[in-house]
PDB file of N, CA and C in Angstrom:
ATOM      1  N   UNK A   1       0.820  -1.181   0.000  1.00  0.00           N
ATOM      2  CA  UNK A   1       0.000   0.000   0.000  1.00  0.00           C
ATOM      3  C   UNK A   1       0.873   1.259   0.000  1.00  0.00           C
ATOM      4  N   UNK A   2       2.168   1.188   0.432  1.00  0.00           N
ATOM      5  CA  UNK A   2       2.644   2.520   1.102  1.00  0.00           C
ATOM      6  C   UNK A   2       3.574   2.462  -1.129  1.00  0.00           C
ATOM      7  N   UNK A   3       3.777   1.032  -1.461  1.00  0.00           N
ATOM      8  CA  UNK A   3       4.214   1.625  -2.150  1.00  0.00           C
ATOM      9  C   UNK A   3       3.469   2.193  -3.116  1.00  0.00           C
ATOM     10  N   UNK A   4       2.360   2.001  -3.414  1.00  0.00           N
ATOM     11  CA  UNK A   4       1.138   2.532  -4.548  1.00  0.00           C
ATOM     12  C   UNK A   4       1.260   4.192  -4.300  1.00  0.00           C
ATOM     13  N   UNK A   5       0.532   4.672  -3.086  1.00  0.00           N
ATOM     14  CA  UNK A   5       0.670   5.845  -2.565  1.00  0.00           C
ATOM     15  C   UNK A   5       2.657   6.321  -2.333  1.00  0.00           C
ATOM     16  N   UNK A   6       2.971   5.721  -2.671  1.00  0.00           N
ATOM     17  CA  UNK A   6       4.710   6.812  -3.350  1.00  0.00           C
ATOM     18  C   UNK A   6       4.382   6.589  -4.739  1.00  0.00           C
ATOM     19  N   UNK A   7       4.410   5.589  -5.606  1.00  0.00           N
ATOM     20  CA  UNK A   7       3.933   5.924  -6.747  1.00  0.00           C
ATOM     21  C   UNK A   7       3.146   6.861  -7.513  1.00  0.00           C
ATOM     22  N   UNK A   8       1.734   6.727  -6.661  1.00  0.00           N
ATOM     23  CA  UNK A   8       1.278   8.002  -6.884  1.00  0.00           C
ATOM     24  C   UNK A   8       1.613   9.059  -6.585  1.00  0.00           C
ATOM     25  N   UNK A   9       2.371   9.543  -5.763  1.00  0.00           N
ATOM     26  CA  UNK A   9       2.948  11.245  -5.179  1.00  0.00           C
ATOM     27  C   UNK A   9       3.800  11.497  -6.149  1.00  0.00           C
ATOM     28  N   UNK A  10       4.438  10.196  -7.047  1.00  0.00           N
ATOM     29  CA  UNK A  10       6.292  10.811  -7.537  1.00  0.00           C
ATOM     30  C   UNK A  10       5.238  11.307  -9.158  1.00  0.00           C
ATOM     31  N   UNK A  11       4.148  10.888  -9.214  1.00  0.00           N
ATOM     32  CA  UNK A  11       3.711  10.566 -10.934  1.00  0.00           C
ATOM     33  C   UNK A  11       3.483  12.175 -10.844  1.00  0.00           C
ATOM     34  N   UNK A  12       3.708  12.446 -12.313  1.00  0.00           N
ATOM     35  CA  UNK A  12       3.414  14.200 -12.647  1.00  0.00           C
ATOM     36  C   UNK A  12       1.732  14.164 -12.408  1.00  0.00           C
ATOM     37  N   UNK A  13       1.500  15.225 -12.867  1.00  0.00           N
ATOM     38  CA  UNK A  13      -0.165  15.603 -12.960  1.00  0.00           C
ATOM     39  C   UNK A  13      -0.571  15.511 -13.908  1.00  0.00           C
ATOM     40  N   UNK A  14       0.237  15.612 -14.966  1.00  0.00           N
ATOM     41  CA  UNK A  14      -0.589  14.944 -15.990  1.00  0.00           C
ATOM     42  C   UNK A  14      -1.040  13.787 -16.359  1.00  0.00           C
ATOM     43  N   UNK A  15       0.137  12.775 -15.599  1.00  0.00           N
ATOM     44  CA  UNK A  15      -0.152  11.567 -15.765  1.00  0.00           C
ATOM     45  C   UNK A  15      -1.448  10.939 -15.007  1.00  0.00           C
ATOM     46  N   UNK A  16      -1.378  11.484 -13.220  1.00  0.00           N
ATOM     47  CA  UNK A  16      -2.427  11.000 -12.407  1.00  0.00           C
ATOM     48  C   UNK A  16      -3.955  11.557 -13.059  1.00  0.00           C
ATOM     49  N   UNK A  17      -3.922  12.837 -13.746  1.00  0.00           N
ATOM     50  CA  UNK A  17      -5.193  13.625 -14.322  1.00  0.00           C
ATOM     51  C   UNK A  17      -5.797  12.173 -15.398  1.00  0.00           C
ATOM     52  N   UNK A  18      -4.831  11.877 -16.308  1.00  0.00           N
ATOM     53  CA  UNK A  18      -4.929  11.133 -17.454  1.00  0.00           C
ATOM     54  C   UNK A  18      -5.198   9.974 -17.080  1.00  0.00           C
ATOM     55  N   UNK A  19      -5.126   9.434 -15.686  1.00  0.00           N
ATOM     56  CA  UNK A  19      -5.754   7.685 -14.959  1.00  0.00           C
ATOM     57  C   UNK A  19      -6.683   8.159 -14.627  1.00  0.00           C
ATOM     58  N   UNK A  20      -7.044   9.278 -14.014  1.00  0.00           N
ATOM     59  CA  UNK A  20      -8.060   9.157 -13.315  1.00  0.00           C
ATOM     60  C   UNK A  20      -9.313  10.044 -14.643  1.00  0.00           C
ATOM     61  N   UNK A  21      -8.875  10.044 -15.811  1.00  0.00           N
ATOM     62  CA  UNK A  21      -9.701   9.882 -16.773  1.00  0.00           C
ATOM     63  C   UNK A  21     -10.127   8.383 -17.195  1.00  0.00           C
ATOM     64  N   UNK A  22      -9.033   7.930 -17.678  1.00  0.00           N
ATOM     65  CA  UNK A  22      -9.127   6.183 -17.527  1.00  0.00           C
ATOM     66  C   UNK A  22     -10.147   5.849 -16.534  1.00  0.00           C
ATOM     67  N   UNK A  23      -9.601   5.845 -15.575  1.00  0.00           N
ATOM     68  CA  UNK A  23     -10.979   5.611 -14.278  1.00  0.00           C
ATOM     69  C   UNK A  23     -11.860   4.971 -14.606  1.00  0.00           C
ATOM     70  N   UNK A  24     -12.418   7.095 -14.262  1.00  0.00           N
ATOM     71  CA  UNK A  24     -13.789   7.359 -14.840  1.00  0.00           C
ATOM     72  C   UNK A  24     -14.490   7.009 -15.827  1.00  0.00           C
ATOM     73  N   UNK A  25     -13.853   6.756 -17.101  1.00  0.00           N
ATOM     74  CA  UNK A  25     -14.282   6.688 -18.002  1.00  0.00           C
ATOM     75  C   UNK A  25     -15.022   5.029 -18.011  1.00  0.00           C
ATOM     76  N   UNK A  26     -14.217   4.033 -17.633  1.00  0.00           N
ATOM     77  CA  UNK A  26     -14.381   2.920 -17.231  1.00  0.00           C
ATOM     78  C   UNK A  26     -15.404   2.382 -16.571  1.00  0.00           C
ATOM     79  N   UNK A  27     -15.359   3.265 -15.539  1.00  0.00           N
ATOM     80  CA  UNK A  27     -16.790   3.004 -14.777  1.00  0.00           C
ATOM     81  C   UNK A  27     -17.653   3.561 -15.534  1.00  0.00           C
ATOM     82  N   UNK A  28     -17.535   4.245 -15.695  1.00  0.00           N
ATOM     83  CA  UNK A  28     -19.321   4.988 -15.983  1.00  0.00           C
ATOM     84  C   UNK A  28     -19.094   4.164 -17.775  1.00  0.00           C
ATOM     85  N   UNK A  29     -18.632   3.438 -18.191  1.00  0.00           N
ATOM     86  CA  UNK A  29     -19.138   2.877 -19.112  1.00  0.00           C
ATOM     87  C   UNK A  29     -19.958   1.060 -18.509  1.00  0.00           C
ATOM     88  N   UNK A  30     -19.040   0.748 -17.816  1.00  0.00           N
ATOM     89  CA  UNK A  30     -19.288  -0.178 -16.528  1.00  0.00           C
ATOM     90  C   UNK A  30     -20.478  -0.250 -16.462  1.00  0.00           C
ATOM     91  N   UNK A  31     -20.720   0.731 -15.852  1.00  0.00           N
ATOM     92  CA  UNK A  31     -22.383   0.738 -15.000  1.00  0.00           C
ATOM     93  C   UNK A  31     -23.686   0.903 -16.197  1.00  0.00           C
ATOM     94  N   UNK A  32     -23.317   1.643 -16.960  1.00  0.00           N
ATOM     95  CA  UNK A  32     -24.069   1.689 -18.697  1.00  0.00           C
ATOM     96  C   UNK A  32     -24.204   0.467 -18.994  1.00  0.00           C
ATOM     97  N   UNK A  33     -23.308  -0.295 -19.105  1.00  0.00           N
ATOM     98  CA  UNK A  33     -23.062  -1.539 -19.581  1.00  0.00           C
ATOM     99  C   UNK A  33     -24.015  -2.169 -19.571  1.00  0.00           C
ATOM    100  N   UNK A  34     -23.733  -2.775 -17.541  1.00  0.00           N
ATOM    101  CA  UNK A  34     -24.777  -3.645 -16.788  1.00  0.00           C
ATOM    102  C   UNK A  34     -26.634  -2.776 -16.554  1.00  0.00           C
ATOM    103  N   UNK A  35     -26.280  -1.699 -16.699  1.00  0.00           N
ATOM    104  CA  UNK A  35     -27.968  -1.424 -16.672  1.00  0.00           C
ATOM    105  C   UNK A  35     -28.642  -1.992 -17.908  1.00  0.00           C
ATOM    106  N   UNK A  36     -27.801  -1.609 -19.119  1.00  0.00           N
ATOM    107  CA  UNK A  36     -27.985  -2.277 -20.611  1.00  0.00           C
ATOM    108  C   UNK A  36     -28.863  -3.951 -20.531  1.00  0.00           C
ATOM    109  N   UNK A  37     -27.623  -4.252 -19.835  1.00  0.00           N
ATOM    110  CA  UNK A  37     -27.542  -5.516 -20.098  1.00  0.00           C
ATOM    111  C   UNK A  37     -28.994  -6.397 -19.139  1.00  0.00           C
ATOM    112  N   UNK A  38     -29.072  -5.507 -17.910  1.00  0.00           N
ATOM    113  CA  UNK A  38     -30.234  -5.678 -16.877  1.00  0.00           C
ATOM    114  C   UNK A  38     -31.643  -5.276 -17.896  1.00  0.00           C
ATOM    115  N   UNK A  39     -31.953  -4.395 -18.716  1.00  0.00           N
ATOM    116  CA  UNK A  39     -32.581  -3.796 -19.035  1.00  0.00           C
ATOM    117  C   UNK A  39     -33.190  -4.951 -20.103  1.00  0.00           C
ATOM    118  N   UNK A  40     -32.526  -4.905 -20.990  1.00  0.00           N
ATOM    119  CA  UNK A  40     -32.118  -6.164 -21.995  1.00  0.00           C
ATOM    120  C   UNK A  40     -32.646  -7.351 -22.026  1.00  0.00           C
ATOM    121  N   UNK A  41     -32.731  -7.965 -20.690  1.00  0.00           N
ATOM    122  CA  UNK A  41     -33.501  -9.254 -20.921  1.00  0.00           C
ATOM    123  C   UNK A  41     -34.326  -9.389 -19.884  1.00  0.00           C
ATOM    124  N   UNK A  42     -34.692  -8.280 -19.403  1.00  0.00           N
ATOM    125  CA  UNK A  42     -36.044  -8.185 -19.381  1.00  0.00           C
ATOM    126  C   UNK A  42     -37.181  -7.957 -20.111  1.00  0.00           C
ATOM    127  N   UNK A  43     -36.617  -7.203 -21.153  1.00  0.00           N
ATOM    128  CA  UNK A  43     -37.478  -7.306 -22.500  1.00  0.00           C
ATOM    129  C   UNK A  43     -37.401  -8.195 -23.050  1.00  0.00           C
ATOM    130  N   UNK A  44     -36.446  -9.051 -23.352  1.00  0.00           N
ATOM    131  CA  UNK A  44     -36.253 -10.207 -24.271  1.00  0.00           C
ATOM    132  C   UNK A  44     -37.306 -11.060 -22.879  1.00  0.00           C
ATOM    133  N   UNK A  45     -37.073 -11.063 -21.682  1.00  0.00           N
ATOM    134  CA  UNK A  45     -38.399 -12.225 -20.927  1.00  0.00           C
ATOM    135  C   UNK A  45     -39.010 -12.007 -21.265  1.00  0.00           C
ATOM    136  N   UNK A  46     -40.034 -10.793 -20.894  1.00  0.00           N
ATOM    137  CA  UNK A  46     -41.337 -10.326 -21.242  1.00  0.00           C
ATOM    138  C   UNK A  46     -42.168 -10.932 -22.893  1.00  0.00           C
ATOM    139  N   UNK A  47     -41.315 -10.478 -23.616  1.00  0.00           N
ATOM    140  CA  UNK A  47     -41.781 -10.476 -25.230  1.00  0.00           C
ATOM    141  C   UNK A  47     -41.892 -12.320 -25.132  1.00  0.00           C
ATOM    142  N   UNK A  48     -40.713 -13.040 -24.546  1.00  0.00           N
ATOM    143  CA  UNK A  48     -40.628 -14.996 -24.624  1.00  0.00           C
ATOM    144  C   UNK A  48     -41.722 -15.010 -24.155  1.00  0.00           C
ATOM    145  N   UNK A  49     -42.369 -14.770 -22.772  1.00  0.00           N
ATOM    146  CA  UNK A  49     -43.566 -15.382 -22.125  1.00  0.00           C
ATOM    147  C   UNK A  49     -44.621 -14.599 -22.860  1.00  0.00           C
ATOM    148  N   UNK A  50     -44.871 -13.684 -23.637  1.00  0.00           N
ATOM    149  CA  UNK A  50     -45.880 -13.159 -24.159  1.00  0.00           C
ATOM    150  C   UNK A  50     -46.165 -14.002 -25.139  1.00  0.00           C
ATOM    151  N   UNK A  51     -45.481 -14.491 -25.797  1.00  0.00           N
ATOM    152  CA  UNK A  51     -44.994 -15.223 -27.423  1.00  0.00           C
ATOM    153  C   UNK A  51     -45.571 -16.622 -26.843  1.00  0.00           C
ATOM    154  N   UNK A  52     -44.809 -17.238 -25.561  1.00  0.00           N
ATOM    155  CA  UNK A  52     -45.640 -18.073 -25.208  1.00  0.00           C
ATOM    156  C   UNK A  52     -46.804 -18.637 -25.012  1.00  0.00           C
ATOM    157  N   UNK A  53     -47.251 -17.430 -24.099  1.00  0.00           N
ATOM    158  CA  UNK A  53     -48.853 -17.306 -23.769  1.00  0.00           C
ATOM    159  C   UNK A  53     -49.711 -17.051 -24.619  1.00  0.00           C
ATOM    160  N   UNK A  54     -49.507 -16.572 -26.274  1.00  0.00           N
ATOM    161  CA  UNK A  54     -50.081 -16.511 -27.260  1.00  0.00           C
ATOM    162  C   UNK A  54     -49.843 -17.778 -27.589  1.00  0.00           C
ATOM    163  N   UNK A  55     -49.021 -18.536 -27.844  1.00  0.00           N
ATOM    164  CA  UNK A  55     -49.052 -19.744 -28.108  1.00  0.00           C
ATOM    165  C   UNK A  55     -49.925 -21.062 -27.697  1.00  0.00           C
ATOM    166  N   UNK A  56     -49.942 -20.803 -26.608  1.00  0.00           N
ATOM    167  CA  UNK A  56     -50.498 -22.029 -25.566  1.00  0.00           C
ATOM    168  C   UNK A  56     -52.012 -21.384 -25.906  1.00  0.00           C
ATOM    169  N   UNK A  57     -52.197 -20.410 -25.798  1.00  0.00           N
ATOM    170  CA  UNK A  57     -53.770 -19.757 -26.448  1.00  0.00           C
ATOM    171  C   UNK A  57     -54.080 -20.204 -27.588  1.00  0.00           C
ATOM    172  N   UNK A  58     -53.166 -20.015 -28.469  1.00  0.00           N
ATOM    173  CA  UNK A  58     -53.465 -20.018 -30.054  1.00  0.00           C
ATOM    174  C   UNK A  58     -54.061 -22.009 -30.070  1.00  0.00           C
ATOM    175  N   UNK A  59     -53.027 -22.491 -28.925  1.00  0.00           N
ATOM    176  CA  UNK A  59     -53.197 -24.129 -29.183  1.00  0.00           C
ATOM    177  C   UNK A  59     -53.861 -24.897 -28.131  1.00  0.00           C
ATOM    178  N   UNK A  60     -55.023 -23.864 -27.663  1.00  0.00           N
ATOM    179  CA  UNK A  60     -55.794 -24.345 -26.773  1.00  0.00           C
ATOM    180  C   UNK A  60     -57.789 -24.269 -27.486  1.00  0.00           C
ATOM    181  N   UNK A  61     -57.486 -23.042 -28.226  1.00  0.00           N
ATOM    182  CA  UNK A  61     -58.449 -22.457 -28.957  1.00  0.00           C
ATOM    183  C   UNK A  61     -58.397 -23.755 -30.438  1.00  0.00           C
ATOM    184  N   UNK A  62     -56.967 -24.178 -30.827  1.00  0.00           N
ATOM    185  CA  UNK A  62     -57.452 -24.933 -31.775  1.00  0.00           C
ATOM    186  C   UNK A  62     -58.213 -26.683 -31.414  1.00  0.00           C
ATOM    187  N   UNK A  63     -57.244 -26.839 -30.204  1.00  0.00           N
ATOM    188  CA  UNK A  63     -58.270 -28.533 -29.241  1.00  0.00           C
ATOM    189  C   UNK A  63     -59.530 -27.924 -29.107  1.00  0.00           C
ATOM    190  N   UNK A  64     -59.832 -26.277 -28.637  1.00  0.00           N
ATOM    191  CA  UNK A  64     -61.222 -25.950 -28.402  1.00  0.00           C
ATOM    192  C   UNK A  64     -62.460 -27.018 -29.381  1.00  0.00           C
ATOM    193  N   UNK A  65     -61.617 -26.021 -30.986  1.00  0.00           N
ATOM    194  CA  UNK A  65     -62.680 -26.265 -32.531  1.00  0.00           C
ATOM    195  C   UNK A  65     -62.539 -27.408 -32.736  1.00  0.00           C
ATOM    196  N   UNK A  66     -61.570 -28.101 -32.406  1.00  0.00           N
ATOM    197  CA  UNK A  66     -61.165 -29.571 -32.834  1.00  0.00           C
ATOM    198  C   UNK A  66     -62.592 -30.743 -32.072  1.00  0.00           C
ATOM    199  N   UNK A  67     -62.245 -30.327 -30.656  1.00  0.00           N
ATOM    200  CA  UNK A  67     -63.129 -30.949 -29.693  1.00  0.00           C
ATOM    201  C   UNK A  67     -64.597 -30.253 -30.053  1.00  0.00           C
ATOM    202  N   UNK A  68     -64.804 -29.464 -30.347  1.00  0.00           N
ATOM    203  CA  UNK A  68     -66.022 -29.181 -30.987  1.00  0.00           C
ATOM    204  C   UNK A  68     -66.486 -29.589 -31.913  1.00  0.00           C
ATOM    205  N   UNK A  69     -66.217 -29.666 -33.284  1.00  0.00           N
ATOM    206  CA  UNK A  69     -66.229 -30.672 -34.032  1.00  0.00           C
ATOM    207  C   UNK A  69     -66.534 -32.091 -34.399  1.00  0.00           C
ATOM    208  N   UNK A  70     -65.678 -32.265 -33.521  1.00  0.00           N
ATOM    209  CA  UNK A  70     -65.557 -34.013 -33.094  1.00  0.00           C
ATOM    210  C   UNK A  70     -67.076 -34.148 -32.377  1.00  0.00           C
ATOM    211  N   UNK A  71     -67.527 -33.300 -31.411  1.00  0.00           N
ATOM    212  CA  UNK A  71     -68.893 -33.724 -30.690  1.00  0.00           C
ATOM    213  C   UNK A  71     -70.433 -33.517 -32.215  1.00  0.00           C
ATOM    214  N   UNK A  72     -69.567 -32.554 -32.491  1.00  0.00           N
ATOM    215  CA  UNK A  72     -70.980 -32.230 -33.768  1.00  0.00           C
ATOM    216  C   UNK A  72     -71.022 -33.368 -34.076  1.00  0.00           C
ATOM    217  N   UNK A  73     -70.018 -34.263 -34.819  1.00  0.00           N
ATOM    218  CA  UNK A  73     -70.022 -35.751 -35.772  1.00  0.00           C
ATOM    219  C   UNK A  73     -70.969 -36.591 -35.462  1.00  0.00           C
ATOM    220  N   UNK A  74     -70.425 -36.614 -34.058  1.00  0.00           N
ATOM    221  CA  UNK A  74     -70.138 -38.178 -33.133  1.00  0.00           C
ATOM    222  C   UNK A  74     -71.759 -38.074 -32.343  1.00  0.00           C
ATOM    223  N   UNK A  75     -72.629 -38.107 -32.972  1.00  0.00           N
ATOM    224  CA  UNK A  75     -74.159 -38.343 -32.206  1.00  0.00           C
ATOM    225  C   UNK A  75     -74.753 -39.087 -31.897  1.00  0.00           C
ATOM    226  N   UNK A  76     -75.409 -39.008 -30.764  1.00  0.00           N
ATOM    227  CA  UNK A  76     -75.209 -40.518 -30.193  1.00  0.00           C
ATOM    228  C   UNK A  76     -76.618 -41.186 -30.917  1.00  0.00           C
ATOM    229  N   UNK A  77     -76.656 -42.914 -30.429  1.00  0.00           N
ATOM    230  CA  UNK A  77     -77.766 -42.889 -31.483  1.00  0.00           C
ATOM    231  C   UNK A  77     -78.550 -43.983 -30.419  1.00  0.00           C
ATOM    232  N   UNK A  78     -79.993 -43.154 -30.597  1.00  0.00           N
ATOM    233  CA  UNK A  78     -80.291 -43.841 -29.490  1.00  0.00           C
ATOM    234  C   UNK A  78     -81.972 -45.036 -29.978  1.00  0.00           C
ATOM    235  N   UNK A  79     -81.496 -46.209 -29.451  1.00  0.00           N
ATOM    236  CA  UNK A  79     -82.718 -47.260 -30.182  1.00  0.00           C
ATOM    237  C   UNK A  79     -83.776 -47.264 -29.553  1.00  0.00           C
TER     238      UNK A  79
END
C-alpha cells in the first residue's frame, strides 16, 4: 500500500489527471453496460412469455374447434 501511494505522489499531474480519466471513463461505461444488459432481458423475458402465452392460447383455442367438431359428428344414437 505505502508503495502505490509513493507511486502516486512521484507521478506528474498529468499523468495521475490522465488515470483518473481512464478511471472514470471505465466506470461509468461499466455501469451503462450492466444497466444495458439488466434492461435487456427483461425485454427479451417479457416479449418470450408473451410469445408463449399466445401460443399455448393459439393451441388451446385450436383442441377448443377440434373438440367441438368431433362432438358435432359423433351423435349418439339412441334405439
Amino acid at each position: 500500500m505505502r508503495r502505490v501511494k509513493a507511486f502516486l505522489f512521484h507521478m506528474s499531474l498529468r499523468t495521475r489527471l490522465t488515470l483518473s480519466f481512464i478511471a472514470m471513463t471505465f466506470l461509468s461505461l461499466t455501469v451503462m453496460a450492466v444497466g444495458y444488459t439488466v434492461k435487456s432481458s427483461d425485454v427479451i423475458l417479457k416479449n418470450a412469455s408473451e410469445t408463449s402465452l399466445g401460443l399455448v392460447r393459439m393451441g388451446n383455442q385450436s383442441l377448443d374447434s377440434s373438440s367441438e367438431n368431433t362432438s358435432e359428428r359423433i351423435k349418439p344414437i339412441y334405439c
